[in-house]
Protein backbone atom coordinates (compact mmCIF):
# COMPACT_ATOMS: atom_id res chain seq x y z
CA UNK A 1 25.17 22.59 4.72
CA UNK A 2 24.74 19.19 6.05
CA UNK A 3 27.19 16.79 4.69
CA UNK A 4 25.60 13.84 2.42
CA UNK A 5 27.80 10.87 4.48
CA UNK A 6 26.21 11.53 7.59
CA UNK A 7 22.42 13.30 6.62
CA UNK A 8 20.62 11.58 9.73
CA UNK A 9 19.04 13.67 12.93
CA UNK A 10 22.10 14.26 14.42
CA UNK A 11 20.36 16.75 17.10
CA UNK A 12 21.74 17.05 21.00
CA UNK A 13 20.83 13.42 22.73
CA UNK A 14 19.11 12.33 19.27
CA UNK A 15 21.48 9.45 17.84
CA UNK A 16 20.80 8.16 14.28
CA UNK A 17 17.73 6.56 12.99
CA UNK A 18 19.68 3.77 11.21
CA UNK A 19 18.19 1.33 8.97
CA UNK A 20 16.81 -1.82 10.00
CA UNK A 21 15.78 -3.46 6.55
CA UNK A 22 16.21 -3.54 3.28
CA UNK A 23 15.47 -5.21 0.01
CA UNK A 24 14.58 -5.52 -3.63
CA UNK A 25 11.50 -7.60 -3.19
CA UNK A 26 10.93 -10.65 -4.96
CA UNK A 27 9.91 -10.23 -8.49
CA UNK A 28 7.26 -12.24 -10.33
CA UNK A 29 6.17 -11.32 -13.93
CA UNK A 30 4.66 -7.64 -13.70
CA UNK A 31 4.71 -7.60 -9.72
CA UNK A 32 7.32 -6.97 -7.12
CA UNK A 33 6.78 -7.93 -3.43
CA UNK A 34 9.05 -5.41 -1.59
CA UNK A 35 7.20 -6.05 1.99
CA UNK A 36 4.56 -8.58 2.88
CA UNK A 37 2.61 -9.99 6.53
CA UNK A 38 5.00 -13.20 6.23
CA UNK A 39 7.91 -11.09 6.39
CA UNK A 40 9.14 -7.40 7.22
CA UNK A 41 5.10 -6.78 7.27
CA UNK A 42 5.05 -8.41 11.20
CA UNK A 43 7.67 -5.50 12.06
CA UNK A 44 5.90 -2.60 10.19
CA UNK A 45 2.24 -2.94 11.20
CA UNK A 46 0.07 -1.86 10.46
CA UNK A 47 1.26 -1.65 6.91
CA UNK A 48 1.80 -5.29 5.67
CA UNK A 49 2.25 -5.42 2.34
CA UNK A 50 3.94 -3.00 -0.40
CA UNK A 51 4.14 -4.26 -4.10
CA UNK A 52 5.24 -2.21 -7.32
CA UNK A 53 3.35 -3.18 -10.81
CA UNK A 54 4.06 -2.32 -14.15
CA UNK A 55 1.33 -2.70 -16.66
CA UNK A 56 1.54 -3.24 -20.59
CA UNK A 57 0.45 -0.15 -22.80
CA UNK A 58 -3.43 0.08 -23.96
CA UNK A 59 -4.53 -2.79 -23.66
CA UNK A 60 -7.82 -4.55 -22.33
CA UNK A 61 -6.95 -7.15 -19.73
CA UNK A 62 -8.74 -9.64 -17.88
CA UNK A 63 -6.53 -9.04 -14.08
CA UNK A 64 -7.00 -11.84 -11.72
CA UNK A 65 -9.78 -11.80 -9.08
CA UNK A 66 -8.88 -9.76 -5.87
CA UNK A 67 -11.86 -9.78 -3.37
CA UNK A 68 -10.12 -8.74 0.19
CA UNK A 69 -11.03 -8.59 3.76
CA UNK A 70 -9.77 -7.23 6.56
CA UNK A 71 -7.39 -4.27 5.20
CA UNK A 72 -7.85 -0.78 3.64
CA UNK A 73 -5.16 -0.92 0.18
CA UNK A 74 -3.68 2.04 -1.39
CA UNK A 75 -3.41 2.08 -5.04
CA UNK A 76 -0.56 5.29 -6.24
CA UNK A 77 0.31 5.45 -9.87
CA UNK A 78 3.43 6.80 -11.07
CA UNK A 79 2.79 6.39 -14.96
CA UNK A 80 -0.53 5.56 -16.87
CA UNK A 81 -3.77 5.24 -16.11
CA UNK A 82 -6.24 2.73 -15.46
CA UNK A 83 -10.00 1.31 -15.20
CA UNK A 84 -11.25 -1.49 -13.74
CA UNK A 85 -14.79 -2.09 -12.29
CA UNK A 86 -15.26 -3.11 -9.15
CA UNK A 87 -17.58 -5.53 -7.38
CA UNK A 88 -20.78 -2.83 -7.10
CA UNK A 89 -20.11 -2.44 -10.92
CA UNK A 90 -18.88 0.97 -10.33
CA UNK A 91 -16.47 2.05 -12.90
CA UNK A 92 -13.38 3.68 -11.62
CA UNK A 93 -10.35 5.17 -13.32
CA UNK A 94 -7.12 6.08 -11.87
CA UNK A 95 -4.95 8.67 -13.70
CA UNK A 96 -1.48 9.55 -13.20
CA UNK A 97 -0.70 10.44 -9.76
CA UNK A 98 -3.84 9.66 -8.48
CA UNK A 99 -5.16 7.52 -5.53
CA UNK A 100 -7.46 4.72 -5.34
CA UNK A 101 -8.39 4.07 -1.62
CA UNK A 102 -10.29 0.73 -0.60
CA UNK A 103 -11.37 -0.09 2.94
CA UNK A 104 -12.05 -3.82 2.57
CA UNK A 105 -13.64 -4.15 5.73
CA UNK A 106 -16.09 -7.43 6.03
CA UNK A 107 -15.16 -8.47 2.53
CA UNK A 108 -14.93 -6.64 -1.01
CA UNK A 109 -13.97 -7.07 -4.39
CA UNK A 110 -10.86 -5.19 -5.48
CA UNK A 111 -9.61 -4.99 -9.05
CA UNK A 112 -11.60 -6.86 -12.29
CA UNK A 113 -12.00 -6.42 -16.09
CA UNK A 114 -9.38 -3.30 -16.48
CA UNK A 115 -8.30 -1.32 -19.09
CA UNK A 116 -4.70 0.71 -19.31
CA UNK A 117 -3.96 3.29 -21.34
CA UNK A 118 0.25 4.09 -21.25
CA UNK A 119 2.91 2.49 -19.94
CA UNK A 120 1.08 1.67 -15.95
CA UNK A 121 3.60 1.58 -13.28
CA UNK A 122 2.23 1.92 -9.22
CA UNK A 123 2.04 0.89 -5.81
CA UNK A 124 -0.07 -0.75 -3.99
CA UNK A 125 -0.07 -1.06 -0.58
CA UNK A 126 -1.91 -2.69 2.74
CA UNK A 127 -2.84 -1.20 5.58
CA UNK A 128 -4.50 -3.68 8.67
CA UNK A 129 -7.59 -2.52 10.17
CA UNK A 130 -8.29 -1.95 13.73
CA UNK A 131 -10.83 -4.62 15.70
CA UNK A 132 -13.11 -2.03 15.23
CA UNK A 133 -12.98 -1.96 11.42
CA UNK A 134 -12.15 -5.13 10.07
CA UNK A 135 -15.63 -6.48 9.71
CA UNK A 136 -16.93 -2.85 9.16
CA UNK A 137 -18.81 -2.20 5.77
CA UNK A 138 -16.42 -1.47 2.83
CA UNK A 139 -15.71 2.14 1.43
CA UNK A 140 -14.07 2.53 -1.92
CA UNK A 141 -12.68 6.14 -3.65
CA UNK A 142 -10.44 7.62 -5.71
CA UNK A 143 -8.62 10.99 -5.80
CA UNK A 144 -6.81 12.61 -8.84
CA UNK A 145 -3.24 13.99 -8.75
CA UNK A 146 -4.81 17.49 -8.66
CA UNK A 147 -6.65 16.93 -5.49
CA UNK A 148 -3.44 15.46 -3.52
CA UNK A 149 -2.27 18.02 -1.05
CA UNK A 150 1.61 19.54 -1.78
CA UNK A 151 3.34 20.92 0.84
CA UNK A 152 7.49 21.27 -0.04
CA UNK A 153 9.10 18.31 -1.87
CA UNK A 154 6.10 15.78 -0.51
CA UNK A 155 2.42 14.92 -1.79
CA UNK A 156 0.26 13.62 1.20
CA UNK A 157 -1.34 10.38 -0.03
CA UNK A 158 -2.65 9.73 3.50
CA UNK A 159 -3.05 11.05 6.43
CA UNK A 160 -1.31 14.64 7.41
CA UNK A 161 1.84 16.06 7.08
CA UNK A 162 3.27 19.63 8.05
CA UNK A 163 -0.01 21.22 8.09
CA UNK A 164 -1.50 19.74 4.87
CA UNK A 165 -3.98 16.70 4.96
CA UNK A 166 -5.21 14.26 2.85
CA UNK A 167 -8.95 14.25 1.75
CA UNK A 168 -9.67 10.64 2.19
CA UNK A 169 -9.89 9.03 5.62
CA UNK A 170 -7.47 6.94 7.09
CA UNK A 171 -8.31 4.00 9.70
CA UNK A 172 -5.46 4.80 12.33
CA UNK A 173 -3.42 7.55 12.95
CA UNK A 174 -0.62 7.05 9.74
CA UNK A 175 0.52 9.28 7.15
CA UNK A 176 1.75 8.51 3.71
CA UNK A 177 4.04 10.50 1.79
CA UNK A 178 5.26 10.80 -2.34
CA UNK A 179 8.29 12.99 -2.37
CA UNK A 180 10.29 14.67 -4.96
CA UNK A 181 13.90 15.84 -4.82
CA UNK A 182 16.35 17.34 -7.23
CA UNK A 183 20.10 15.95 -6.79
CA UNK A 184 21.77 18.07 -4.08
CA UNK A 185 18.18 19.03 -2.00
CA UNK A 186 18.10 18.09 1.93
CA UNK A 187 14.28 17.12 3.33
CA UNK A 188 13.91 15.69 6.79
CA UNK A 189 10.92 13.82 7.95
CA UNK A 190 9.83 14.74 11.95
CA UNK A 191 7.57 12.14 12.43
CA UNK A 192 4.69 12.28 14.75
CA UNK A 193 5.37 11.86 18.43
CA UNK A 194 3.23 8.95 18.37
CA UNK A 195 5.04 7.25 14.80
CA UNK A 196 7.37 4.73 15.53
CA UNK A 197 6.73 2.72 12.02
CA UNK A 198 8.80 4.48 9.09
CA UNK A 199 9.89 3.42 5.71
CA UNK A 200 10.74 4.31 2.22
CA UNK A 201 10.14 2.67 -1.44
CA UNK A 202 12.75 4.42 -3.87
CA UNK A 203 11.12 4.80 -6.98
CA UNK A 204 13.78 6.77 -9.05
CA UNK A 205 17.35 8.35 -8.77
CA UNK A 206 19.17 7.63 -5.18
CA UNK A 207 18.75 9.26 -1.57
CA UNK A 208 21.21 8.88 0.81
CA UNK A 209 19.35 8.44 4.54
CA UNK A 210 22.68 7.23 6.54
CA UNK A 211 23.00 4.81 3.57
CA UNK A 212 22.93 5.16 0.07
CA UNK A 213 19.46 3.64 -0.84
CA UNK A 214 19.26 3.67 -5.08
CA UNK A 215 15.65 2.99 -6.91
CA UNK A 216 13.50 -0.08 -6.75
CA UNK A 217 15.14 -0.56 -3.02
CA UNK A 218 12.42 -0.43 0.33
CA UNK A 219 14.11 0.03 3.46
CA UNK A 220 12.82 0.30 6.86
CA UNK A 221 14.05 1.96 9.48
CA UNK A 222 14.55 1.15 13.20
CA UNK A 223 11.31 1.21 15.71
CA UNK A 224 11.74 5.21 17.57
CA UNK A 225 9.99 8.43 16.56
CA UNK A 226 13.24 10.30 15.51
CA UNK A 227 13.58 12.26 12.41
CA UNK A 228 15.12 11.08 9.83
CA UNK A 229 17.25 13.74 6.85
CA UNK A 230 17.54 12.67 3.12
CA UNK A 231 20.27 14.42 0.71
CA UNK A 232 19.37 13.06 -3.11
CA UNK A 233 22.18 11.85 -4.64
CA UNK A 234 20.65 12.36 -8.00
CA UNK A 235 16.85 13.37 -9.09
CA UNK A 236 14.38 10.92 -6.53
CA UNK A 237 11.13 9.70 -5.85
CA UNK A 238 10.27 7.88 -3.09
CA UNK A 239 6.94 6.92 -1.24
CA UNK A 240 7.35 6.70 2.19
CA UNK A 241 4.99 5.76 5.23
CA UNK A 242 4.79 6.55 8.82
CA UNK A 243 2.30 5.18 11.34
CA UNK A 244 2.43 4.26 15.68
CA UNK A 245 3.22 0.14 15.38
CA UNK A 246 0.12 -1.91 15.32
CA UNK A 247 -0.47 -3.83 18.98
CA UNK A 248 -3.16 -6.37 17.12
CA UNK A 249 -1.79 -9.82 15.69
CA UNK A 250 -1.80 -10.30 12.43
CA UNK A 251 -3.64 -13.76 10.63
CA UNK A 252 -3.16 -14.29 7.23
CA UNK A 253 -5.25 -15.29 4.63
CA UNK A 254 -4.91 -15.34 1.22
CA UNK A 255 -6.41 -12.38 0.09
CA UNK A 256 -6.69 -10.72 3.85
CA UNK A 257 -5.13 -9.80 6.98
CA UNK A 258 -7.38 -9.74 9.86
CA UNK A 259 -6.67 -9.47 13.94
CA UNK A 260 -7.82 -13.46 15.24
CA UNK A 261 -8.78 -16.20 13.31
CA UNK A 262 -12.64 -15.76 13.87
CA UNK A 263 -12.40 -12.72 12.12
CA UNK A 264 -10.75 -14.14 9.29
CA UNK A 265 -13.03 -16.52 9.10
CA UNK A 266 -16.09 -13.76 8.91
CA UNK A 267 -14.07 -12.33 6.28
CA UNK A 268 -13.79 -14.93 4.63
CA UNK A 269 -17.03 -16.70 4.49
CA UNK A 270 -18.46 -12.57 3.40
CA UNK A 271 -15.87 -13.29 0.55
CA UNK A 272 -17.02 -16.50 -1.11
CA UNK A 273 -20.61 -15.09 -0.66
CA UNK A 274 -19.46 -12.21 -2.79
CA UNK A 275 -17.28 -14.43 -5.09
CA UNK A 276 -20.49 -16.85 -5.86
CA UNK A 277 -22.65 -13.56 -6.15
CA UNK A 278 -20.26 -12.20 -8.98
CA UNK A 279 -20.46 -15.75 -11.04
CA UNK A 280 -23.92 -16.11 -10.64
CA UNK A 281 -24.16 -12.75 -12.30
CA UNK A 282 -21.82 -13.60 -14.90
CA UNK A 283 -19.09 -10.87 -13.93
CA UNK A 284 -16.63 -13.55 -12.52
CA UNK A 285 -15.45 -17.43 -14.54
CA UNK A 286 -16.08 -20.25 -12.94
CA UNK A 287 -12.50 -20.65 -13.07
CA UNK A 288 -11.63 -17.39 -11.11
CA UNK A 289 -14.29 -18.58 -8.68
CA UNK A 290 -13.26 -21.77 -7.76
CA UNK A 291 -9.40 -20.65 -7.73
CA UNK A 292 -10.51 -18.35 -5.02
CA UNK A 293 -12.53 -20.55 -2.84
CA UNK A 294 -9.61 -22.99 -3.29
CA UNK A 295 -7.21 -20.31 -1.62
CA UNK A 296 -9.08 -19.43 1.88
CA UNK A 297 -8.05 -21.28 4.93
CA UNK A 298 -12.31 -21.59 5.98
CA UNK A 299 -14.24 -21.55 3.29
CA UNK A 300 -15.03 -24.44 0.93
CA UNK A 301 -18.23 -25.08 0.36
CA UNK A 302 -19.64 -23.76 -2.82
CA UNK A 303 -16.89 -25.87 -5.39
CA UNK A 304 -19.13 -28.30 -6.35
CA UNK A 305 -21.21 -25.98 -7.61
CA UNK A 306 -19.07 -24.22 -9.80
């Protein structure tokens, strides 16, 4: 049996995967930031951005506007469940354990008017499309606990992992990973050949991966396609993602990611459409509108009438 000091791939000519990064994330009210494109998301592309979120217990809640551009987003829940409507009017519920994939593409609206129902703790995370999808039409979808793949200790959110694939398609070549140990259990992780992008999100309990890493902690590991072994300390649950490093820039906006600033700008300008669509309709405030047009780097006509 392996020893728990020293758990990394330890195979002939394979030295240690060590750990490059690692935080807490920056906490504000119900959301923590553990990785975003300003930071650790430049070294981890093409996932950008990783944020927990815990939710208050049945309760109707008005959650700020979120129209996005530019990146598919991930929504796992741990605990609860919840509804929101997005910008089709489409209804969609997320239970425990379940998946809410959006490809933003050219410009969508992600979360509204939502509803919880239990104590609502997740993830959500970003992933940055390809040149050839960033201004693509968006896709939204959902997938219950049920319908998530199990193969071992690990539920495949995304992608493909040891045989066992995920339903809903991915933009790029990436896998994404919820896994489950007791305290004492080894599981490596043999990435893809082609995988040089890995990291974790502890959720619960403690791992040791050539460093004790304890809940609430994200940690990612150095740029290779090694393996990388994980004794649990005590019960865990940890997300963790794998992908080949982005080669497109990343631009920032507010509420997107895109690969050059004339894409942003599509984006962009496809959002404030949307946004002035939505309060025209009456499914958006003024307030929320104007707040959002305020926020892109391009677009700013439209204020005065709101």
């Amino acid at each position: 049996m392996q020893s728990s000091e020293n758990v990394n791939d330890t195979r002939v000519g394979r030295p240690p995967r060590h750990i490059a990064f690692r935080t807490t994330g920056r906490t504000n009210g119900q959301l923590t930031r553990l990785a975003g494109p300003s930071d650790v998301g430049r070294s981890s592309k093409p996932f950008v951005l990783l944020d927990r979120f815990v939710l208050g217990t049945h309760v109707p809640r008005n959650l700020p506007l979120h129209p996005h551009s530019g990146i598919a987003v991930l929504t796992y829940l741990h605990e609860g469940s919840l509804c929101t409507v997005d910008s089709e009017g489409i209804q969609r519920t997320l239970t425990p354990g379940g998946v809410g994939w959006l490809r933003s593409g050219r410009g969508a609206w992600d979360v509204g008017p939502a509803i919880t129902s239990g104590a609502v703790l997740g993830y959500r995370l970003w992933v940055a499309l390809p040149p050839a999808l960033e201004l693509s039409e968006p896709y939204q979808g959902t997938i219950t606990a049920e319908e998530i793949p199990v193969k071992g200790p690990a539920r495949v959110l995304l992608g493909k992992y040891d045989g066992a694939q995920s339903s809903l398609q991915t933009p790029i070549d990436m896998t994404c990973l919820q896994v489950s140990l007791k305290v004492g259990n080894h599981w490596r992780y043999d990435p893809p050949v082609s995988h040089d992008i890995l990291w974790v999100a502890v959720h619960s309990g403690s791992i040791n991966a050539g460093k004790l890493l304890e809940a609430g902690e994200f940690a990612l590991f150095d740029q290779s396609n090694r393996s990388v072994a994980f004794f649990a300390t005590d019960n865990c649950e940890f997300m963790l993602g794998s992908a080949q490093q982005s080669p497109f820039d990343v631009v920032e906006g507010y509420f997107s990611v895109h690969t050059n600033a004339a894409a942003l700008r599509f984006g962009e300008v496809e959002i404030g459409r949307l946004v002035t669509k939505l309060r025209n309709e009456g499914r958006v405030a003024s307030k929320q509108a104007v707040g959002v047009l305020e926020r892109m780097r391009f677009v700013t006509s439209g204020l005065d009438g709101l």
